[in-house]
C-alpha atoms as a PDB file:
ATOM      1  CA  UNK A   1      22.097-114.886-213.952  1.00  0.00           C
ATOM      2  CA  UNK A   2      22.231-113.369-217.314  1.00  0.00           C
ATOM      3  CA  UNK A   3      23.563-109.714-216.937  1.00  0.00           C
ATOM      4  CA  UNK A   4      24.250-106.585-219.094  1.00  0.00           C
ATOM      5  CA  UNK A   5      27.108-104.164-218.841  1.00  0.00           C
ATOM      6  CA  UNK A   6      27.551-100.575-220.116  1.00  0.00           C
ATOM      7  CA  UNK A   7      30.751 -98.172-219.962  1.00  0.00           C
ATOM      8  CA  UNK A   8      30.241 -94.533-220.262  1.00  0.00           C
ATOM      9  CA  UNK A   9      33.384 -92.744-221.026  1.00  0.00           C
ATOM     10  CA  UNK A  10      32.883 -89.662-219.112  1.00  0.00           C
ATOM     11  CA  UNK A  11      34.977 -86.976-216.869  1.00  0.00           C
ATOM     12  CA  UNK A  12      31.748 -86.411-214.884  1.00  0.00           C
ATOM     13  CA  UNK A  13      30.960 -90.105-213.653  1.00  0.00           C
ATOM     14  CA  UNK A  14      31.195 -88.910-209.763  1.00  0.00           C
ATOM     15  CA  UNK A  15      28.868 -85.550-210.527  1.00  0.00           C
ATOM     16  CA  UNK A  16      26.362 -88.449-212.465  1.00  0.00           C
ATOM     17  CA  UNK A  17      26.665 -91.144-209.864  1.00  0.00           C
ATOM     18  CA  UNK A  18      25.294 -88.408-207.405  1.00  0.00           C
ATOM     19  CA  UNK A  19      22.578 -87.168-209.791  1.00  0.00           C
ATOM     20  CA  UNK A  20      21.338 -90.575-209.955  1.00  0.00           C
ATOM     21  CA  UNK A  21      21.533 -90.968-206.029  1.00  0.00           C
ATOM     22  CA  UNK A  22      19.728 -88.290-204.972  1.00  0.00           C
ATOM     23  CA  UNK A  23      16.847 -89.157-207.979  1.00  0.00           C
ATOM     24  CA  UNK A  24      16.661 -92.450-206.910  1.00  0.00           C
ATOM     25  CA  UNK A  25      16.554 -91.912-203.520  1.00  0.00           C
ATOM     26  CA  UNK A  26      13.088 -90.870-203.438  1.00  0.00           C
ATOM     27  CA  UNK A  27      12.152 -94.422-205.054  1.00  0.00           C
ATOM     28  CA  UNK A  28      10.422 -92.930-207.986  1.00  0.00           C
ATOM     29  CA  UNK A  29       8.585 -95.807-210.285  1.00  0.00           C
ATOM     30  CA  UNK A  30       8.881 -98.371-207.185  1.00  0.00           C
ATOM     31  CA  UNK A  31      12.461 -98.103-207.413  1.00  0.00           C
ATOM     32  CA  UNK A  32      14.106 -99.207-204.196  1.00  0.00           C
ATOM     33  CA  UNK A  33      18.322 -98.286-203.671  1.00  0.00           C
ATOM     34  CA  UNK A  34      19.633-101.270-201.709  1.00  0.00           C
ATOM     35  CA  UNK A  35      23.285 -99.453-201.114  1.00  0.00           C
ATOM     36  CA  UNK A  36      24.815 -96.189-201.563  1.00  0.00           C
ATOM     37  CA  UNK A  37      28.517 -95.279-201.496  1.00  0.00           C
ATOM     38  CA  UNK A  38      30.649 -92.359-203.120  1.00  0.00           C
ATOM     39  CA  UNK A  39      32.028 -94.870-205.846  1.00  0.00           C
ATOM     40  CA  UNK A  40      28.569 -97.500-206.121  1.00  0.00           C
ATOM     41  CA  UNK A  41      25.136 -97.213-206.071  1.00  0.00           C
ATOM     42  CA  UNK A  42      22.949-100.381-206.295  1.00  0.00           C
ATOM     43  CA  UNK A  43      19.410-100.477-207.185  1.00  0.00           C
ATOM     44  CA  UNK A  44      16.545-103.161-206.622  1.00  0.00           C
ATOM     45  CA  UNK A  45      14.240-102.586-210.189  1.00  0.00           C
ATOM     46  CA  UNK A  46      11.843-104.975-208.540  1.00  0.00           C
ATOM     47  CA  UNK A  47      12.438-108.086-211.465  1.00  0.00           C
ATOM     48  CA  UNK A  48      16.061-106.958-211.424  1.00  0.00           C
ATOM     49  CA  UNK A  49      19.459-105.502-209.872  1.00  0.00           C
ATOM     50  CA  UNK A  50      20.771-102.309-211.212  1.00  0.00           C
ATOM     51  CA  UNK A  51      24.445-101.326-210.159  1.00  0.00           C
ATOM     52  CA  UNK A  52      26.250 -97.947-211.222  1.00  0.00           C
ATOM     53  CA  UNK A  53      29.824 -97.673-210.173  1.00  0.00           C
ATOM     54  CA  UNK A  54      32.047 -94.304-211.353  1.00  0.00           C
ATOM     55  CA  UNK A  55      35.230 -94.391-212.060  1.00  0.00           C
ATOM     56  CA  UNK A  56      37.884 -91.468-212.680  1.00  0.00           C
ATOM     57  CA  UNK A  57      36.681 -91.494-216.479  1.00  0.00           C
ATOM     58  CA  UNK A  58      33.868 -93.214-216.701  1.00  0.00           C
ATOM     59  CA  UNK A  59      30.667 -94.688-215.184  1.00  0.00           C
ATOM     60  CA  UNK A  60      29.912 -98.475-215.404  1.00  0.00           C
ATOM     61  CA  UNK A  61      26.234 -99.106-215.461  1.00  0.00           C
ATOM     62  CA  UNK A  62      25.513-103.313-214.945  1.00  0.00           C
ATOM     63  CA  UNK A  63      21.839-104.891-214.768  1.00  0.00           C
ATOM     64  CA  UNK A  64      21.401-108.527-213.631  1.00  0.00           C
ATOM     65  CA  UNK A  65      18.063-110.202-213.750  1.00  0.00           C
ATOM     66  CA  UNK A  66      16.801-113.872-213.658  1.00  0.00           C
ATOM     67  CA  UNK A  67      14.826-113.929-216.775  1.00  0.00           C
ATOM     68  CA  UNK A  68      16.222-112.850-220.337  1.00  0.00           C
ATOM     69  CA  UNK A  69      13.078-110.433-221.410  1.00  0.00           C
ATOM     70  CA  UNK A  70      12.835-108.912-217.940  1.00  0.00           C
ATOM     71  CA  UNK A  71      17.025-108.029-218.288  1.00  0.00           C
ATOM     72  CA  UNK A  72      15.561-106.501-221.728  1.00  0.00           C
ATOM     73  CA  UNK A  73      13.101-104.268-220.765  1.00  0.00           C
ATOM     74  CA  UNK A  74      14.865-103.472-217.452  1.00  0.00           C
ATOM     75  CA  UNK A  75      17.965-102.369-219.127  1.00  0.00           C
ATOM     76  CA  UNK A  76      16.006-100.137-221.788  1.00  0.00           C
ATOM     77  CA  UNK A  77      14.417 -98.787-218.988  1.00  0.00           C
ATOM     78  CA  UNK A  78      17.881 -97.863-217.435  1.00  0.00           C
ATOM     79  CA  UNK A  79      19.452 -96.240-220.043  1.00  0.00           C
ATOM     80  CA  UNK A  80      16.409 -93.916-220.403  1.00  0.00           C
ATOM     81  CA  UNK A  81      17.083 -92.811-217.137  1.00  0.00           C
ATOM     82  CA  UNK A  82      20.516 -92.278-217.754  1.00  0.00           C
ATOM     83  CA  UNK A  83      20.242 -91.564-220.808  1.00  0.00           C
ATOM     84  CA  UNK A  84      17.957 -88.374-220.071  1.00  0.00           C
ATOM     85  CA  UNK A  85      20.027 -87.295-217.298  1.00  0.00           C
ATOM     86  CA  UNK A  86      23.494 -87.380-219.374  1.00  0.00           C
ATOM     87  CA  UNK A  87      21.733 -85.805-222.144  1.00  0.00           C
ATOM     88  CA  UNK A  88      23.551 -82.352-222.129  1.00  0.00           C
ATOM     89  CA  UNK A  89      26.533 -84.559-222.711  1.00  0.00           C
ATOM     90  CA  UNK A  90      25.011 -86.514-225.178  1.00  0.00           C
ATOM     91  CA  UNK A  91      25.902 -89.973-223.611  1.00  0.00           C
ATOM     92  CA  UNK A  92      24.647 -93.197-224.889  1.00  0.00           C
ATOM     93  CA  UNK A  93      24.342 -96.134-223.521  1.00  0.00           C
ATOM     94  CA  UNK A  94      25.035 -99.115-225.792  1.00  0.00           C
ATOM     95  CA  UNK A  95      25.034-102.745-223.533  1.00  0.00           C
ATOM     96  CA  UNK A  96      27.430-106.011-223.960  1.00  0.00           C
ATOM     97  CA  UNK A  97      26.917-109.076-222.198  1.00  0.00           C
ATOM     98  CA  UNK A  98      28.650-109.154-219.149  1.00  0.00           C
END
């Protein structure tokens, strides 16, 4: 399953993984959370798997889907999201392959 991975260097992943919890939690754009921990959340995009993990200095965003344009436009449409809730910080998110 082809998969993207991002690493966000930042002393706030814990305060960010809960931002993202509590936002996603309300399943806004037919988001659905599949798990929720103090170190992971997971989230079903519908045509893909979203997972954010934090770690003491950063936060590890990952997106798995079946098909090669859906991991595309899922994963643009996940660092948005991030991307406009890390904004004070300025954090980008840049993907790799995984």
């Amino acid at each position: 399953m082809p998969a993207l991975e991002a690493h966000l260097g930042t002393p706030r992943a814990e305060r960010y993984l809960a931002q993202l919890t509590s936002h996603l939690s309300h399943g806004p754009g037919g988001l659905t959370v599949l798990s929720t921990s103090a170190e992971e959340l997971v989230v079903d995009l519908g045509t893909a798997t979203w997972s954010v993990r934090a770690a003491p200095a950063e936060l590890l965003l990952r997106v798995e889907a079946d098909d090669a344009d859906e991991l595309e436009q899922q994963s643009a449409r996940v660092a948005h999201r991030v991307e406009q809730i890390a904004r004070r910080d300025g954090l980008q998110v840049v993907w790799q392959q995984a």
